[in-house]
N, C-alpha and C. Protein backbone atom coordinates (compact mmCIF):
# COMPACT_ATOMS: atom_id res chain seq x y z
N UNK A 1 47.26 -54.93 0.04
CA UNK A 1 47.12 -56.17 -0.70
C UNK A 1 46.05 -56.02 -1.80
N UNK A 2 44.82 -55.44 -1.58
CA UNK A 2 44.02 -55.04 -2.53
C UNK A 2 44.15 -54.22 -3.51
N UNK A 3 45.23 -53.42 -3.22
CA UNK A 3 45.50 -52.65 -4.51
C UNK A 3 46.62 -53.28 -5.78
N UNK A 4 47.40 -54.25 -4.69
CA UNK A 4 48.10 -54.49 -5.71
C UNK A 4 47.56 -55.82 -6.50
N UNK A 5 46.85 -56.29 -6.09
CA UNK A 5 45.84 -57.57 -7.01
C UNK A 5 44.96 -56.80 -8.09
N UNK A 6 44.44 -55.77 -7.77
CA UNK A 6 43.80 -54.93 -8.74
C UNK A 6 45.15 -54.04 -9.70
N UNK A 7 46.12 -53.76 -9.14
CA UNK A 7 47.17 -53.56 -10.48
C UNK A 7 47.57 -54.85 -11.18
N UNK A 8 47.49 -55.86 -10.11
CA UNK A 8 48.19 -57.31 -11.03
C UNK A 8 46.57 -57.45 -12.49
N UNK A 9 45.49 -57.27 -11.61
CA UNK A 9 44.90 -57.31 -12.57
C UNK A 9 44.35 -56.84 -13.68
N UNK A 10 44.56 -55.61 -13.54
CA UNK A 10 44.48 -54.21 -14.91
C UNK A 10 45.73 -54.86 -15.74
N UNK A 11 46.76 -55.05 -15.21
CA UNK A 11 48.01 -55.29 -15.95
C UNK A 11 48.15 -56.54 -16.88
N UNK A 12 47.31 -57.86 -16.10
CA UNK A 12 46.75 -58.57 -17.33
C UNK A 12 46.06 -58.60 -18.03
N UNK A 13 44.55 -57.38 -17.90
CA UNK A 13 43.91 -57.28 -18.99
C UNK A 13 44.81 -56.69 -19.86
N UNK A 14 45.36 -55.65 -19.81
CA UNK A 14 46.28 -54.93 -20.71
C UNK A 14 47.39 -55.48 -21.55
N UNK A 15 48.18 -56.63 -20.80
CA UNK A 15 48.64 -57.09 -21.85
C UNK A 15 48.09 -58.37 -22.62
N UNK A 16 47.17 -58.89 -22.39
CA UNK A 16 46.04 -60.04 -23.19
C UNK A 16 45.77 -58.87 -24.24
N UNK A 17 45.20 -57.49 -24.30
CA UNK A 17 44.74 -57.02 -25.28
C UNK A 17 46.23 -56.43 -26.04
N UNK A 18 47.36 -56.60 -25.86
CA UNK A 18 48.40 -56.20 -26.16
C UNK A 18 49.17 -57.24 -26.95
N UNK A 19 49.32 -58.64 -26.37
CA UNK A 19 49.39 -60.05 -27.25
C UNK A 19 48.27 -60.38 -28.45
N UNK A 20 47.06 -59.39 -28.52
CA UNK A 20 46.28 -60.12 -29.30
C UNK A 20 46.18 -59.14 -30.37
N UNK A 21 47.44 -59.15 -31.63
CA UNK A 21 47.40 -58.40 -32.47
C UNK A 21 46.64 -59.09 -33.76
N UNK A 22 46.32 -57.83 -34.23
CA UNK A 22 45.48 -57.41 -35.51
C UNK A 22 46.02 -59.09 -36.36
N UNK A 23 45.41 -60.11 -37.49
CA UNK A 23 45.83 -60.61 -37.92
C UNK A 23 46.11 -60.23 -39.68
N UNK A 24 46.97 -60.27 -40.50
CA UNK A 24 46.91 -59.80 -42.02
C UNK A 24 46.23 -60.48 -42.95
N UNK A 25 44.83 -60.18 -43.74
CA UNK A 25 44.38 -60.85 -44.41
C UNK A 25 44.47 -60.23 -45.92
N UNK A 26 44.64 -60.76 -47.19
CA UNK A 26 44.86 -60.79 -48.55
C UNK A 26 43.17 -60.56 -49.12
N UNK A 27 43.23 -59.24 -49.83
CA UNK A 27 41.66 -59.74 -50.70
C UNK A 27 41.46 -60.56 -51.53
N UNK A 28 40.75 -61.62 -51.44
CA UNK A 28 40.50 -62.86 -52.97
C UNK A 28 39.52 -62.67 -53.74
N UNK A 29 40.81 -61.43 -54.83
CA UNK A 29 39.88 -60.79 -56.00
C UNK A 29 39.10 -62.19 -56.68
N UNK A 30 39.47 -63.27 -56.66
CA UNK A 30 38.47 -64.23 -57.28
C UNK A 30 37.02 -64.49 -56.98
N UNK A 31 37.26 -63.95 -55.32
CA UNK A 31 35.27 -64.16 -54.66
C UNK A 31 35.17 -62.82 -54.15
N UNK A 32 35.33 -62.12 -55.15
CA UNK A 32 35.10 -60.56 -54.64
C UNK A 32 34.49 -59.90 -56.04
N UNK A 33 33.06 -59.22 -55.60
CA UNK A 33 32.42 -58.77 -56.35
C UNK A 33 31.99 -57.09 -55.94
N UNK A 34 32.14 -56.19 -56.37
CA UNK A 34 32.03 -54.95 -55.94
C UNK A 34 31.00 -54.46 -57.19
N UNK A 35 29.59 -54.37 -56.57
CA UNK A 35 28.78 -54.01 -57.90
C UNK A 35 28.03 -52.68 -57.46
N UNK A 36 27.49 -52.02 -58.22
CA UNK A 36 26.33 -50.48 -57.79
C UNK A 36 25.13 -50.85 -58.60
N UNK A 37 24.45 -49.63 -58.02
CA UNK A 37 23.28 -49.72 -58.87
C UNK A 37 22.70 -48.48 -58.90
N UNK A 38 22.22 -47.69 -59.90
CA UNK A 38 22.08 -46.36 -60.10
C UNK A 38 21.06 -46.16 -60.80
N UNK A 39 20.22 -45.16 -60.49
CA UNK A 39 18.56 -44.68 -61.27
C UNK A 39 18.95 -44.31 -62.76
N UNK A 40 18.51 -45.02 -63.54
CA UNK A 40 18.56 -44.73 -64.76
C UNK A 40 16.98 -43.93 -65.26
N UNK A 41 17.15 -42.67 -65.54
CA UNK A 41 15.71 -41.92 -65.65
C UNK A 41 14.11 -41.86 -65.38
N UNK A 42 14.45 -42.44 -64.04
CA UNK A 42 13.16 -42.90 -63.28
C UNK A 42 12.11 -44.29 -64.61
N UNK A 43 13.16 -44.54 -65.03
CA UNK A 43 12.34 -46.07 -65.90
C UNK A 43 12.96 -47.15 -65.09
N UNK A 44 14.27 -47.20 -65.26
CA UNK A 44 14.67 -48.72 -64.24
C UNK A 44 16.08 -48.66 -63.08
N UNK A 45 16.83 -49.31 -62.56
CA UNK A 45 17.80 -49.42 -62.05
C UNK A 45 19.00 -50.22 -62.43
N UNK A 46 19.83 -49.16 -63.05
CA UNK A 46 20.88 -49.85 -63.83
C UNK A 46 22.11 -50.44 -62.85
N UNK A 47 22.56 -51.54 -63.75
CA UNK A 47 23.52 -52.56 -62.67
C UNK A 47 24.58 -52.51 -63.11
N UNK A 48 26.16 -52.32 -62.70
CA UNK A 48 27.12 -52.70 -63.54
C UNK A 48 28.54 -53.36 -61.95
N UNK A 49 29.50 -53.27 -62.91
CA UNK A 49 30.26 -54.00 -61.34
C UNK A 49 31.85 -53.49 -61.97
N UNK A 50 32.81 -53.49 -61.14
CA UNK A 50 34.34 -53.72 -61.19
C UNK A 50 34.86 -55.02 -60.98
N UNK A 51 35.45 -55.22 -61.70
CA UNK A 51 36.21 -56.21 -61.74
C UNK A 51 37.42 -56.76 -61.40
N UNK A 52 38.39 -55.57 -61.23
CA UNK A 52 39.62 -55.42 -60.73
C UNK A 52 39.75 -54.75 -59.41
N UNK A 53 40.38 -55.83 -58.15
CA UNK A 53 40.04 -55.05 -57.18
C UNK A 53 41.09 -55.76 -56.24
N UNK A 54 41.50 -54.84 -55.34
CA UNK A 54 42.70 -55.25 -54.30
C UNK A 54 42.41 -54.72 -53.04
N UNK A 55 43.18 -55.56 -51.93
CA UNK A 55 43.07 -55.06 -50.88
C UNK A 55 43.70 -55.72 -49.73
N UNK A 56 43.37 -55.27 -48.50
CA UNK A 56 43.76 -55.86 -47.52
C UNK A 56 43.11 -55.67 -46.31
N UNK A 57 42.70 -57.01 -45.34
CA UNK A 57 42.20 -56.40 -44.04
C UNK A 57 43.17 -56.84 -43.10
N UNK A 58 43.33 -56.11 -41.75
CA UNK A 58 43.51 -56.22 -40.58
C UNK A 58 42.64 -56.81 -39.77
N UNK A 59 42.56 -58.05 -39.48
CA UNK A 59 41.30 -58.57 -38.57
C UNK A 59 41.65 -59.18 -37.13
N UNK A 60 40.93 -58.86 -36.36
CA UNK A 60 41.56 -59.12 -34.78
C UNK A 60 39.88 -59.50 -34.77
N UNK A 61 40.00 -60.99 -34.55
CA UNK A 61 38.78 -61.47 -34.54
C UNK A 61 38.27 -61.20 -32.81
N UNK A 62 38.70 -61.15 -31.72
CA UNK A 62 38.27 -61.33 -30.51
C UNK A 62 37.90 -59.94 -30.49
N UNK A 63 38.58 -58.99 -30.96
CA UNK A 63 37.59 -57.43 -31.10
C UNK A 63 37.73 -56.34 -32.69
N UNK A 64 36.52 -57.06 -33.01
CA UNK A 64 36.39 -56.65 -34.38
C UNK A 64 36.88 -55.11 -34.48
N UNK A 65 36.19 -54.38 -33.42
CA UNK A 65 36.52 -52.88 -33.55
C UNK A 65 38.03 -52.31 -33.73
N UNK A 66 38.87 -53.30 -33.22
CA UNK A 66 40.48 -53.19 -33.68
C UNK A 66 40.65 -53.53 -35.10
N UNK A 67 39.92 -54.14 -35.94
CA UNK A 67 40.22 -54.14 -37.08
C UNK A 67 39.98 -52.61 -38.26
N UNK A 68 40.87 -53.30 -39.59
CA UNK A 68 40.99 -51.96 -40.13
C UNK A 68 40.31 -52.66 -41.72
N UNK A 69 40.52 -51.99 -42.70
CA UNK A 69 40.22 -52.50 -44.47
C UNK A 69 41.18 -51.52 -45.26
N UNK A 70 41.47 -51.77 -46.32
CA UNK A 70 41.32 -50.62 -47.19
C UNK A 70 41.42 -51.58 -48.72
N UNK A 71 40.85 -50.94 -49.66
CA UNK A 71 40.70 -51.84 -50.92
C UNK A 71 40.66 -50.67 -52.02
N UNK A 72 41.18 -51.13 -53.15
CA UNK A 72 41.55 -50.16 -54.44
C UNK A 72 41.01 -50.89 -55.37
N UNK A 73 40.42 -50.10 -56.12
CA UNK A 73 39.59 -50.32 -57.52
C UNK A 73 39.85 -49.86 -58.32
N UNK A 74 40.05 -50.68 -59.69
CA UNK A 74 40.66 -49.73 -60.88
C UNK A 74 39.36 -49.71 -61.48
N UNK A 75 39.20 -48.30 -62.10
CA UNK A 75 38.11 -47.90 -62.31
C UNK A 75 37.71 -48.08 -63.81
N UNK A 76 38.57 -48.63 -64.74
CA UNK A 76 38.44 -48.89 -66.25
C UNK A 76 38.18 -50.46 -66.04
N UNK A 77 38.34 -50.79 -64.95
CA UNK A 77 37.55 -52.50 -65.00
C UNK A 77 35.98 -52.51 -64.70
N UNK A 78 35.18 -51.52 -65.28
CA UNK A 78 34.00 -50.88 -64.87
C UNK A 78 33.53 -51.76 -66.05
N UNK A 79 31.62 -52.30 -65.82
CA UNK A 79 31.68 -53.18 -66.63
C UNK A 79 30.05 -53.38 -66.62
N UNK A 80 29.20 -52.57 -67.51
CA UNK A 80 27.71 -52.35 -67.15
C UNK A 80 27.22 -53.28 -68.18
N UNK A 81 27.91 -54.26 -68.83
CA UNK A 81 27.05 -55.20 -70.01
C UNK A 81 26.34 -54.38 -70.80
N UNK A 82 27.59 -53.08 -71.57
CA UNK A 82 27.82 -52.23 -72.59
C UNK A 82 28.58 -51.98 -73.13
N UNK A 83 29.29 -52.38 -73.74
CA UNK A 83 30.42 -51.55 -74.51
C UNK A 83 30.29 -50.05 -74.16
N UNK A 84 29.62 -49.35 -75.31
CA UNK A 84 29.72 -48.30 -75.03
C UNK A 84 29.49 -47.17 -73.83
N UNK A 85 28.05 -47.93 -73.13
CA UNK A 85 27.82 -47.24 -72.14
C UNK A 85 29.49 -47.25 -70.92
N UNK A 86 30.28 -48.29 -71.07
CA UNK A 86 31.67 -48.72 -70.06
C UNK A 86 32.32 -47.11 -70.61
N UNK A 87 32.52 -47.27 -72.20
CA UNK A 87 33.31 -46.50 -72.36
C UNK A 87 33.08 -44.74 -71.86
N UNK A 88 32.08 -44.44 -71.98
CA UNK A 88 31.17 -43.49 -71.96
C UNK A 88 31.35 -43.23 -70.24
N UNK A 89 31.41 -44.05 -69.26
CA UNK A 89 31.80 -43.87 -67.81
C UNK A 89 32.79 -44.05 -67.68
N UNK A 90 33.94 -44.00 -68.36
CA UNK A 90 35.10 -43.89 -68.73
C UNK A 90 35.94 -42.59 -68.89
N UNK A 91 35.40 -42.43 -69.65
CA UNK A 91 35.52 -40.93 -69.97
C UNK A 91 35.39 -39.23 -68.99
N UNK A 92 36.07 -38.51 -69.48
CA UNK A 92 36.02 -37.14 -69.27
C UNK A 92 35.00 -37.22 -68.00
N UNK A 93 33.89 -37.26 -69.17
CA UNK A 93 32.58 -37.01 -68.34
C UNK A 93 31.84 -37.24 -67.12
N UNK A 94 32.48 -38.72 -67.01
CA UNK A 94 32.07 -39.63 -65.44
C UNK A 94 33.32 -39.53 -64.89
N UNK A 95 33.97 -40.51 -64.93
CA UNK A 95 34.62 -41.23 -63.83
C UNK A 95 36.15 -40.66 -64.12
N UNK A 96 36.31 -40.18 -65.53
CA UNK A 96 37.61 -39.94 -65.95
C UNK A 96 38.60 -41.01 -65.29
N UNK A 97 38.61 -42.08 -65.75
CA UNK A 97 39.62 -43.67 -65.60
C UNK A 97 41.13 -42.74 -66.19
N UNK A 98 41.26 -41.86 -67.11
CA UNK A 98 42.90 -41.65 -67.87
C UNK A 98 43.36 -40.80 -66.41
N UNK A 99 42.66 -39.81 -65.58
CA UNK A 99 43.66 -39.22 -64.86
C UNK A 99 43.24 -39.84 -63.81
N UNK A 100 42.11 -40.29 -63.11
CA UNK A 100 41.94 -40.91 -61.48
C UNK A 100 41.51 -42.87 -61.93
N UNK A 101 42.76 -43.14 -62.49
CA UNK A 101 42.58 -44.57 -62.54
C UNK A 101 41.92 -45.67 -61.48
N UNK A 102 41.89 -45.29 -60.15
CA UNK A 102 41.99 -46.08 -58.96
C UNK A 102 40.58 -44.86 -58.64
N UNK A 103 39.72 -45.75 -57.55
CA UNK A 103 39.08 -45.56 -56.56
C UNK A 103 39.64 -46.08 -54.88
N UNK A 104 39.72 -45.67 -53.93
CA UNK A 104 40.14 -45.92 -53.34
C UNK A 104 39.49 -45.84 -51.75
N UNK A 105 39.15 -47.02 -50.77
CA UNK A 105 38.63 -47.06 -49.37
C UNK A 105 39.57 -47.37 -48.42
N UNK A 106 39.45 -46.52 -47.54
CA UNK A 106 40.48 -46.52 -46.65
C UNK A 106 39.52 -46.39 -44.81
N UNK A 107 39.41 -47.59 -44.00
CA UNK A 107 38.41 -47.27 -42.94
C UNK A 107 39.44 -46.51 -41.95
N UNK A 108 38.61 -46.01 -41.08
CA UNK A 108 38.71 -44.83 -40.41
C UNK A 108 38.57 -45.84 -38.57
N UNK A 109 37.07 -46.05 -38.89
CA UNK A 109 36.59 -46.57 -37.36
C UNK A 109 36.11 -48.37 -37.66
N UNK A 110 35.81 -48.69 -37.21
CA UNK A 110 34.71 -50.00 -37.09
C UNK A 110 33.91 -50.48 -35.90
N UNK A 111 32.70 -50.06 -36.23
CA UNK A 111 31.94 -50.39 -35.08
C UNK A 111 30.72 -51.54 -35.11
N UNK A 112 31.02 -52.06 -33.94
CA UNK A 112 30.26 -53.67 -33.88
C UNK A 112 28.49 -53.39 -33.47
N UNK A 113 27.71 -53.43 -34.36
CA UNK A 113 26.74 -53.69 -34.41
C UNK A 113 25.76 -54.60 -33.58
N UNK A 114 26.11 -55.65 -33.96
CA UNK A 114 25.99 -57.01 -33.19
C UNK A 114 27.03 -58.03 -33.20
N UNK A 115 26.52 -59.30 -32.99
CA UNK A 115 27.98 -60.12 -32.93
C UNK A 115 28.00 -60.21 -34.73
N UNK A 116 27.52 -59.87 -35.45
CA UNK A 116 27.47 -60.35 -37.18
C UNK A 116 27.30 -59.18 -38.21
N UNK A 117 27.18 -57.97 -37.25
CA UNK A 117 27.10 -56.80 -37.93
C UNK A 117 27.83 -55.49 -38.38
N UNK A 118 28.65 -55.09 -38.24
CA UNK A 118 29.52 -53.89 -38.26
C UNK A 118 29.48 -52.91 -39.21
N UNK A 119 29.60 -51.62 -38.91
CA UNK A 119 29.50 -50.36 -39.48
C UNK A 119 30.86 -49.63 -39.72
N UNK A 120 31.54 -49.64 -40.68
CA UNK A 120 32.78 -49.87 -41.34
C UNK A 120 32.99 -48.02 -41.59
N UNK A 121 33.42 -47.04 -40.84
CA UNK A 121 33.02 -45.78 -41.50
C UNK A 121 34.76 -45.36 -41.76
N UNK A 122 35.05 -45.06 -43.33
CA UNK A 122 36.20 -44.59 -43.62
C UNK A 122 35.87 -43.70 -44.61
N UNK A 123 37.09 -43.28 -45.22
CA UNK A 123 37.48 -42.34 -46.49
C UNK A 123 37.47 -42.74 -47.86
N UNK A 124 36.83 -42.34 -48.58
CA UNK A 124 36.83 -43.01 -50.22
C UNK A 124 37.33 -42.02 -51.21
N UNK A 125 37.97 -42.34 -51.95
CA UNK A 125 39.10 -41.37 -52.78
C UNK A 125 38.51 -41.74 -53.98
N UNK A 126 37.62 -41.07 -55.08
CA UNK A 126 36.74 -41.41 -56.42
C UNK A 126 37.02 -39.98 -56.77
N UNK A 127 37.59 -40.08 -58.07
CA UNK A 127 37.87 -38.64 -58.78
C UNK A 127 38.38 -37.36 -58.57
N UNK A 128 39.29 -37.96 -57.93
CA UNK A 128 40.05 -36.88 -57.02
C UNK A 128 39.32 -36.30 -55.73
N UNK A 129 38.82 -36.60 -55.53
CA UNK A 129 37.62 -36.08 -54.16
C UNK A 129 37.91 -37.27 -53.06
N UNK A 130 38.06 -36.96 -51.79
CA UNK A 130 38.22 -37.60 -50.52
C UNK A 130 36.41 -37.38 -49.85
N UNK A 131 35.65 -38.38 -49.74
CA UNK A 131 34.53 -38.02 -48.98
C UNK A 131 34.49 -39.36 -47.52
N UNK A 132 33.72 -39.15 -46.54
CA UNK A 132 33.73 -40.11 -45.98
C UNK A 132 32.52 -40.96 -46.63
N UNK A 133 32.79 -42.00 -46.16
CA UNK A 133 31.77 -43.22 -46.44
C UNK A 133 31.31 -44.30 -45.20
N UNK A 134 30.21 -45.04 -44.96
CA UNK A 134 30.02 -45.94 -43.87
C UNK A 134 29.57 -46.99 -44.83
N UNK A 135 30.25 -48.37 -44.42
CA UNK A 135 29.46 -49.48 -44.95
C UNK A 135 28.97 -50.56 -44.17
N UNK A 136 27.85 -50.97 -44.60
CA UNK A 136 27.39 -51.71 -43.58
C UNK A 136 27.69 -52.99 -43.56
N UNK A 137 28.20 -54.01 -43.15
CA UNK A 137 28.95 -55.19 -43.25
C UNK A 137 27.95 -56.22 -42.17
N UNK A 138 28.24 -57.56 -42.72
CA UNK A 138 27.72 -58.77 -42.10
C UNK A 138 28.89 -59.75 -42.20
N UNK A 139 29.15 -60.03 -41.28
CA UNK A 139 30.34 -60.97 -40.91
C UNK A 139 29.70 -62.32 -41.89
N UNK A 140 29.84 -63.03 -42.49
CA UNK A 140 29.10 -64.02 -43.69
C UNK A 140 30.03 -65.20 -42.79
N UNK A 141 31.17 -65.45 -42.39
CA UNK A 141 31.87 -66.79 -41.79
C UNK A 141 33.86 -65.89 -41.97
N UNK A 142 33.77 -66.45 -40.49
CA UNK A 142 35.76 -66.27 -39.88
C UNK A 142 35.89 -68.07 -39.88
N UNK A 143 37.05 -68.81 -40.46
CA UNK A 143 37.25 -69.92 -40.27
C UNK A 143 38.31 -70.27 -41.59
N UNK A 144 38.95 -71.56 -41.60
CA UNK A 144 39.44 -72.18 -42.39
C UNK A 144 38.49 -72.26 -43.33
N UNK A 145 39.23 -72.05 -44.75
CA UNK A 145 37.88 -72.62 -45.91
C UNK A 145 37.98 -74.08 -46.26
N UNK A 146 37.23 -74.40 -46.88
CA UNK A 146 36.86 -75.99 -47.16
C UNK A 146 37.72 -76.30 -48.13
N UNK A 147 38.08 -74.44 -49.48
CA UNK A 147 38.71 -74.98 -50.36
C UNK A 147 40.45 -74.66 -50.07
N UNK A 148 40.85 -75.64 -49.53
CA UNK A 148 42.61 -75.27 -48.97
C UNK A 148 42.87 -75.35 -47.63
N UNK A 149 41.95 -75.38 -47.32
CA UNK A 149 41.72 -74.77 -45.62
C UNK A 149 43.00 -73.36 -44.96
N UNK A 150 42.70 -72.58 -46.07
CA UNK A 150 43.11 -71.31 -45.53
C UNK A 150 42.51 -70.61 -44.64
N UNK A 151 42.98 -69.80 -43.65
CA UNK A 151 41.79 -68.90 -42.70
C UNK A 151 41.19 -67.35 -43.79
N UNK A 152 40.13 -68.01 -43.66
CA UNK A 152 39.41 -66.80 -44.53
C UNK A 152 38.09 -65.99 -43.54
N UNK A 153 38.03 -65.02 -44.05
CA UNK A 153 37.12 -64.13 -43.88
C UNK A 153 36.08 -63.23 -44.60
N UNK A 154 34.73 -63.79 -44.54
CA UNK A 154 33.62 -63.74 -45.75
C UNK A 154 32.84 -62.57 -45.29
N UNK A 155 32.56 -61.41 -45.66
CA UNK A 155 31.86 -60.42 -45.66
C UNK A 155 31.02 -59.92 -46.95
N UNK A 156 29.74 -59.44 -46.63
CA UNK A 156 28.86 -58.76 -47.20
C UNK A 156 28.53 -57.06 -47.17
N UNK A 157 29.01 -56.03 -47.64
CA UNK A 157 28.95 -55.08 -47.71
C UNK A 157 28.22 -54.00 -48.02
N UNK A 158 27.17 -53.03 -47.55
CA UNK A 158 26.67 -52.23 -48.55
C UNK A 158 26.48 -50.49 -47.96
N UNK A 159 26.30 -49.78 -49.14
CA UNK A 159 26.59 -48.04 -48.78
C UNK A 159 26.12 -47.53 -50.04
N UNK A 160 25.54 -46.42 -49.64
CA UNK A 160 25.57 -45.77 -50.47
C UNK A 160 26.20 -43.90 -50.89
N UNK A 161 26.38 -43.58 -51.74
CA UNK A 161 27.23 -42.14 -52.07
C UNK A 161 26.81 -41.57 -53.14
N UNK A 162 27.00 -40.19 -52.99
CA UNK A 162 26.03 -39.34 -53.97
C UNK A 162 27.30 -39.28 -54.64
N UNK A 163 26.93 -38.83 -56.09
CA UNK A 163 28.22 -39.05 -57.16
C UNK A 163 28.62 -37.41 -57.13
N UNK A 164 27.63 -36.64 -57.35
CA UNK A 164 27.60 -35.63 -57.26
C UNK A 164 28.98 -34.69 -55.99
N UNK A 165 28.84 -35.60 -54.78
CA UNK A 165 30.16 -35.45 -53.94
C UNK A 165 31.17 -35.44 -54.39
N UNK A 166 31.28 -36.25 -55.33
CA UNK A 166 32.88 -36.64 -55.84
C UNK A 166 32.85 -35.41 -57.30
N UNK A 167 31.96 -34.84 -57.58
CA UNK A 167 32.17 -33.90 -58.45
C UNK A 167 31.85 -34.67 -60.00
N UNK A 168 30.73 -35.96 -60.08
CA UNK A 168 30.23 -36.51 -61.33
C UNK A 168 29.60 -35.93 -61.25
N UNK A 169 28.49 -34.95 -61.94
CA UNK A 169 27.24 -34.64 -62.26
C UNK A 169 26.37 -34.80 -64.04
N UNK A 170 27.60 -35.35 -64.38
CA UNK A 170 27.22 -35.54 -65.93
C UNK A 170 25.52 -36.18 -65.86
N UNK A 171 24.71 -35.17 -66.32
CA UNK A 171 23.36 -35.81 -66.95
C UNK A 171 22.62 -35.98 -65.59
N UNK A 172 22.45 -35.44 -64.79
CA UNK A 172 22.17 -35.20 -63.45
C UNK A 172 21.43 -34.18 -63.56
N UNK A 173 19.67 -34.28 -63.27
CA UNK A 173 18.91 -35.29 -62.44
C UNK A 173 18.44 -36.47 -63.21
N UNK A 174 18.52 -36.54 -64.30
CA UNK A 174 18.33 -37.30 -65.38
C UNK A 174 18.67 -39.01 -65.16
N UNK A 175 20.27 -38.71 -65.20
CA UNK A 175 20.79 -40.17 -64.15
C UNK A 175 20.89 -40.17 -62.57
N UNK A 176 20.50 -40.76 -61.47
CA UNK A 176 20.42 -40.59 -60.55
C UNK A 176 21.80 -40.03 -59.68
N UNK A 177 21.69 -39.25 -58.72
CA UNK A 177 22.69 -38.81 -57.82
C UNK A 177 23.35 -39.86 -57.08
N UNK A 178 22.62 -40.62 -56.28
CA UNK A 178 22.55 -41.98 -55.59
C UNK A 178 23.17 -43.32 -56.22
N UNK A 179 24.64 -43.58 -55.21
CA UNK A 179 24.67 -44.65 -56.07
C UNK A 179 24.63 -45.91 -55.33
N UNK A 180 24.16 -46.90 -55.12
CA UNK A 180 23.70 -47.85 -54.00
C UNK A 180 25.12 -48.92 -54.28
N UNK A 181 26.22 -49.67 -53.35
CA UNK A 181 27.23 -50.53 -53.52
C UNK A 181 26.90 -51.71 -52.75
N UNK A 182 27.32 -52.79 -53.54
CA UNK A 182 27.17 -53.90 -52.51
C UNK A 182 28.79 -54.48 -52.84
N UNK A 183 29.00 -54.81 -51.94
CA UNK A 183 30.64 -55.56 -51.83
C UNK A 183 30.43 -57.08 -51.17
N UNK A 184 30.60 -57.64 -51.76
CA UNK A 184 30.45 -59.63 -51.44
C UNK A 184 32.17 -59.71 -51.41
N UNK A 185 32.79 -59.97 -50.65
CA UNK A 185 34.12 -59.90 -50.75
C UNK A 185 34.67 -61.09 -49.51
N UNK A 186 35.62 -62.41 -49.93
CA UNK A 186 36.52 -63.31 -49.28
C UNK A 186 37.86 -62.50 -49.06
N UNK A 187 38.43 -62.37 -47.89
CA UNK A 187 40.04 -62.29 -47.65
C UNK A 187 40.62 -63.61 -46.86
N UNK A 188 41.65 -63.99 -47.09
CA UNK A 188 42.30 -65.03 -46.65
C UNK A 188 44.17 -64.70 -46.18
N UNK A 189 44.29 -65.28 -45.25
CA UNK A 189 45.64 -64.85 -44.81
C UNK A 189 46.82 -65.33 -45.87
N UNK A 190 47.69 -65.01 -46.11
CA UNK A 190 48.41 -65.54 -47.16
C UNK A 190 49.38 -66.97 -46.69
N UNK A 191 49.55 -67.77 -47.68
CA UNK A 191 49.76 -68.74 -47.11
C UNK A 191 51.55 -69.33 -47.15
């Protein structure tokens, strides 16, 4: 009798975690900000951001660690409040936008920190180069929003990556190796 109450009961944890699939959430490039910040010749810390950005999460709110991300960046929506300096990371030299248009994150693991914290560690695809990456995330609010009452999901993001990995070195040590990201990013389920 005891064994089979302990199979009845493995068998309902197993399928409770089996009914409780991943849910599909939409990125809302409108409250999504993906910005860096990079040593500009040991005088200051230069700021610029993307603008164009897509994605999607997998979120299984009762165990975050089942969730997944992945988000694409077009890399000519690069945008340092320069003209020229945009164009100039544009080019050949940096980021080359004509042959690796897209940047690309793809997570791997997700691990729960605390109940508000998670460590997001996947693959980032920048200039033809695959490196891993970890980002550090703060759950910001899971809930209906106020505006629509869609179910949305508010996260705060940050990591950093040597450019030099991905094979930028233009003007290096000069411009910093280090490039610091913060991601402020809403997804909402589609409606």
């Amino acid at each position: 009798m005891k064994s089979r109450l302990t199979i009845i009961f493995l068998a309902s944890i197993f399928l409770s975690q089996a009914w409780a699939a991943p849910v599909s959430y939409g990125l809302n490039k409108d409250h999504t900000d993906v910005t860096f910040t990079i040593n500009h010749a040991g005088l200051s810390m230069k700021h610029g951001s993307f603008s164009e950005v897509s994605g999607n999460l997998q979120l299984d709110t009762d165990h975050l660690e089942a969730s997944s991300v992945q988000v694409t960046v077009a890399v000519n929506s690069i945008n340092t409040s320069h003209v020229k300096r945009d164009q100039d990371l544009q080019s050949t030299q940096f980021l080359d936008a004509a042959t690796f248009p897209t940047m690309h994150f793809v997570s791997r693991k997700v691990t729960a920190v605390d109940a508000s914290k998670l460590d997001i560690t996947g693959d980032l695809t920048l200039h033809g180069i695959t490196r891993p990456l970890v980002l550090h995330a703060t759950v910001n609010k899971i809930g209906k929003s106020p505006f629509g009452g869609v179910q949305t999901a508010g996260f705060t993001a940050t990591g950093t990556l040597k450019r030099s990995d991905f094979g930028i070195t233009t003007l290096a040590p000069l411009i910093g190796d280090d490039v610091s990201i913060v991601i402020d990013t809403e997804f909402a389920v589609p409606k």
